[in-house]
Every structure is written in structure tokens, then in C-alpha cells.
C-alpha atoms as a PDB file:
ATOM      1  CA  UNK A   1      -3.514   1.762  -3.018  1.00  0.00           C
ATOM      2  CA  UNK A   2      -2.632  -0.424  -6.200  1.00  0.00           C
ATOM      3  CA  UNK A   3       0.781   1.097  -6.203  1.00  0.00           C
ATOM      4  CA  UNK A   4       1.428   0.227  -2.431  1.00  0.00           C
ATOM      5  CA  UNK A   5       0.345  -2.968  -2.573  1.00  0.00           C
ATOM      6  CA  UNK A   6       1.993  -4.074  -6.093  1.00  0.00           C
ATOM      7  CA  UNK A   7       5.248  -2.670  -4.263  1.00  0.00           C
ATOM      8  CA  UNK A   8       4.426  -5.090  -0.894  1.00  0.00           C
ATOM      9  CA  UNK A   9       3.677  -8.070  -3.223  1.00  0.00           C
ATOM     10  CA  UNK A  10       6.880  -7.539  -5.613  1.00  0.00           C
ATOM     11  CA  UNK A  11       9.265  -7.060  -2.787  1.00  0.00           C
ATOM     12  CA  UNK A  12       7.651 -10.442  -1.163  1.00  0.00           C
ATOM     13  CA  UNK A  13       6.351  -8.982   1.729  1.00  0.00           C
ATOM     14  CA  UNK A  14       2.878  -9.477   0.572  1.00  0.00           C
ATOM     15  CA  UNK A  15       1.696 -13.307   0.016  1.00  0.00           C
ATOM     16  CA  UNK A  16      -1.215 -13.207  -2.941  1.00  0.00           C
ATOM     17  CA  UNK A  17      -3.438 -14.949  -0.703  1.00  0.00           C
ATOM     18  CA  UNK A  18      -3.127 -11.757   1.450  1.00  0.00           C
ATOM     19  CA  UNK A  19      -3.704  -9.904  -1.836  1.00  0.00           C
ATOM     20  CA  UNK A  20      -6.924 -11.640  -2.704  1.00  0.00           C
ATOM     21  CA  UNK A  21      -8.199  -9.718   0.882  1.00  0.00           C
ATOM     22  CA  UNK A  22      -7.548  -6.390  -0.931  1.00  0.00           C
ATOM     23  CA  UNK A  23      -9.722  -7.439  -4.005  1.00  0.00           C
ATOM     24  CA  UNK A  24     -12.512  -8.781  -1.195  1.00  0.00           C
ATOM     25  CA  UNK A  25     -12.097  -5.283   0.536  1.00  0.00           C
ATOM     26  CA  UNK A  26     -12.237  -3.269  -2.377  1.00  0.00           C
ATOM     27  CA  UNK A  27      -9.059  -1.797  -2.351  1.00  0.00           C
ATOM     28  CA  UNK A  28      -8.217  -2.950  -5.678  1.00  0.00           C
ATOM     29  CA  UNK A  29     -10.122  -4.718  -8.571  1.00  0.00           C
ATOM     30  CA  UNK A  30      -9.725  -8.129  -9.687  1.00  0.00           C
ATOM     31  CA  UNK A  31      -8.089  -6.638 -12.469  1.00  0.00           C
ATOM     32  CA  UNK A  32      -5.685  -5.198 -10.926  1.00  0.00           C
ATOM     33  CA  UNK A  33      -5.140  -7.986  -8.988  1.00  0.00           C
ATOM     34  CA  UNK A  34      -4.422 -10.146 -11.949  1.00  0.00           C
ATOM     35  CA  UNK A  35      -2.063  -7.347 -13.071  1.00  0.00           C
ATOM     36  CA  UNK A  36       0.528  -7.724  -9.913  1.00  0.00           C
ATOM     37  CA  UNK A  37       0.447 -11.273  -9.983  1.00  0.00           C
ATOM     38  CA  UNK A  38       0.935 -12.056 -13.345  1.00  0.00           C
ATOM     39  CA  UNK A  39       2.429  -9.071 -14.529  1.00  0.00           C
ATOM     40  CA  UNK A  40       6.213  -8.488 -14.872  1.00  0.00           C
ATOM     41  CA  UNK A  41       8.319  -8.132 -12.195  1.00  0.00           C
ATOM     42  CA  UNK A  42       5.948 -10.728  -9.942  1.00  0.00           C
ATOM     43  CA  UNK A  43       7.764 -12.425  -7.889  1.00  0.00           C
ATOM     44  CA  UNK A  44       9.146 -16.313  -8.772  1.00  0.00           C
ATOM     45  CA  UNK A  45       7.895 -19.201  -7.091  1.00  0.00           C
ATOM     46  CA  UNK A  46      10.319 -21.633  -5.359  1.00  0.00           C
END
């Protein structure tokens, strides 16, 4: 599931705010969730 949804977030089709739901779910740890946003290849802010 992590590498799904760091794919959705990185090609912008996935908002973090969405993300935060997959942390809530379960689906990935906060960790992880920290990972894809701040990692490289997040994707820039406007």
C-alpha cells in the first residue's frame, strides 16, 4: 500500500490531506507518512 500511495501523492493525484486518511485507516504509519511528504521526489508547492 505505501508504494501505491507514495506513487498517487508524487504524481499529484493524491492531496496529503487525503493521505493523512491512510495514516487514520491504517494503511500506512505516520512514519511512512512523513516519508512521502517530506521525502525526495514530494511534490512542490505553488
Amino acid at each position: 500500500m505505501y508504494r501505491t500511495l507514495k506513487r498517487l501523492y508524487d504524481s499529484g493525484k493524491l492531496p496529503a490531506e487525503n493521505l493523512k486518511n491512510a495514516v487514520a485507516f491504517g494503511w500506512i504509519t505516520a512514519g511512512e507518512y512523513k516519508r512521502i511528504t517530506e521525502g525526495a521526489g514530494a511534490p512542490a508547492t505553488a
